[in-house]
Protein backbone atom coordinates (compact mmCIF):
# COMPACT_ATOMS: atom_id res chain seq x y z
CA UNK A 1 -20.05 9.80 10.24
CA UNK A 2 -23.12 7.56 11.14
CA UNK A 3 -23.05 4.43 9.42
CA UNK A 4 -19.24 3.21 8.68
CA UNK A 5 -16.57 3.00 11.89
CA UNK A 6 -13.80 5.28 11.71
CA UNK A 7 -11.46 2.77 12.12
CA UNK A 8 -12.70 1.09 8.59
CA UNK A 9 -12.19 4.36 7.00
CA UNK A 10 -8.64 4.47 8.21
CA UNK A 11 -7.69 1.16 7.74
CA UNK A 12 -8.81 1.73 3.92
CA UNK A 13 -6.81 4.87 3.66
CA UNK A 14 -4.00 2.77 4.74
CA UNK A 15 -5.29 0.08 2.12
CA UNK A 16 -5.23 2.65 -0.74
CA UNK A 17 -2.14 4.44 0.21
CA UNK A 18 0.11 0.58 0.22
CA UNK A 19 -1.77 0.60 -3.22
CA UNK A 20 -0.63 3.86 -4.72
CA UNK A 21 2.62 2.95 -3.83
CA UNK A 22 2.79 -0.25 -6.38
CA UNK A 23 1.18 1.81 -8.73
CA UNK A 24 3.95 3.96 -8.81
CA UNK A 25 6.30 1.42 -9.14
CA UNK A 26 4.42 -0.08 -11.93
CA UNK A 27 4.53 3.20 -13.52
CA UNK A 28 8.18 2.85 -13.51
CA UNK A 29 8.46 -0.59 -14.41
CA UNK A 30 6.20 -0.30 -17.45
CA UNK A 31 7.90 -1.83 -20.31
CA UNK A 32 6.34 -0.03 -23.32
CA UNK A 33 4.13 3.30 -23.62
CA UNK A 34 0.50 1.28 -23.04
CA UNK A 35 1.79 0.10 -19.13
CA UNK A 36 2.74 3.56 -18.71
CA UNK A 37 -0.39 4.59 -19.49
CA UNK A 38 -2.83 2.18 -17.36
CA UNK A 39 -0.52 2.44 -14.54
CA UNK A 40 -1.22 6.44 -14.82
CA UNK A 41 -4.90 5.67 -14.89
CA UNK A 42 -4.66 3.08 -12.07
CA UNK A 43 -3.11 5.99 -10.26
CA UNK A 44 -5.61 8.78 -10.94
CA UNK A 45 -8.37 6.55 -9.96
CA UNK A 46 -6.16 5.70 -6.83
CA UNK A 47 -6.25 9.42 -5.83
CA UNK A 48 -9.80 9.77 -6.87
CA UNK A 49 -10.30 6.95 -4.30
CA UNK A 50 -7.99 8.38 -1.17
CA UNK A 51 -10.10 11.97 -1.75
CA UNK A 52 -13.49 10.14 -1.34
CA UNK A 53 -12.57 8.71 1.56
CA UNK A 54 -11.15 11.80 3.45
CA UNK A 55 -14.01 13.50 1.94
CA UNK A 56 -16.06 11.06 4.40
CA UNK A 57 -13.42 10.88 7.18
CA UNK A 58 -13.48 14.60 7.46
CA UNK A 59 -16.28 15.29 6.53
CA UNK A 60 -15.50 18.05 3.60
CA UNK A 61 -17.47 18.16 0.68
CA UNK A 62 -14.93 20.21 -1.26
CA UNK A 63 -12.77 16.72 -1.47
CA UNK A 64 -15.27 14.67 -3.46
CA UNK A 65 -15.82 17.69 -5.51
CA UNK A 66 -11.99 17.13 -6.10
CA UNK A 67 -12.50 14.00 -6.67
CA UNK A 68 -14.96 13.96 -9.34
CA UNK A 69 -13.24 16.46 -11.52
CA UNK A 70 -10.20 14.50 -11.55
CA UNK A 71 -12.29 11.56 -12.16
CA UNK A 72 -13.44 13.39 -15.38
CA UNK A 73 -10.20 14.68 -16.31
CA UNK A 74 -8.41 11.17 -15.86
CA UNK A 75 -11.10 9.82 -17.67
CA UNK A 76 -10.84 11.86 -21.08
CA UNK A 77 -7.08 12.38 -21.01
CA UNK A 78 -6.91 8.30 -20.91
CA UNK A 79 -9.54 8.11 -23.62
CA UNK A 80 -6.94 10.37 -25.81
CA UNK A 81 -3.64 9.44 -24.87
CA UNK A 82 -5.26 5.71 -26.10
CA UNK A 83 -6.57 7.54 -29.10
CA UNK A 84 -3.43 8.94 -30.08
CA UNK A 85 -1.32 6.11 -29.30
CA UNK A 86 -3.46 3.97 -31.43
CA UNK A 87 -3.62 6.49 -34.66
CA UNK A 88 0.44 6.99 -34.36
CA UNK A 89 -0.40 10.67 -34.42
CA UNK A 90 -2.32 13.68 -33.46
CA UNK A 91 -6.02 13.82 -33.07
CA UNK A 92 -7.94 14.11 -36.00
């Protein structure tokens, strides 16, 4: 790691961690289906987040490689699960 302080990196891991927690909760909180479903994205994006950043810590590329295919797959199962919710039914 050249340019960022280790203790930065750790300090957002820490950061990111507090904040997957109150996702969680607001994933059980949600009041209707549409909550549910942006605290689930909030979440993926949350992980997405804690691999980049051991990715750098430890220097492993295999973690943002991680990353970016849940990224992807967060991405279009969100774009769906809004797509269905807002037709009532299945994809057409």
């Amino acid at each position: 790691m050249s340019g960022v302080p280790v203790l930065v990196v750790v300090a957002a891991l820490i950061w990111v961690t507090a904040l997957v927690i109150v996702g969680v909760l607001a994933l059980l909180r949600g009041r209707d289906v549409l909550q549910r479903l942006i605290a689930l994205d909030l979440l993926a994006v949350l992980v997405v987040a804690l691999l980049a950043l051991l990715s750098y810590l430890r220097d492993v590329p295999h973690y943002l490689n991680a990353a970016v295919a849940l990224a992807l797959l967060s991405f279009v199962a969100t774009v769906a699960a809004a797509r269905y919710l807002a037709t009532g039914g299945p994809l057409e």
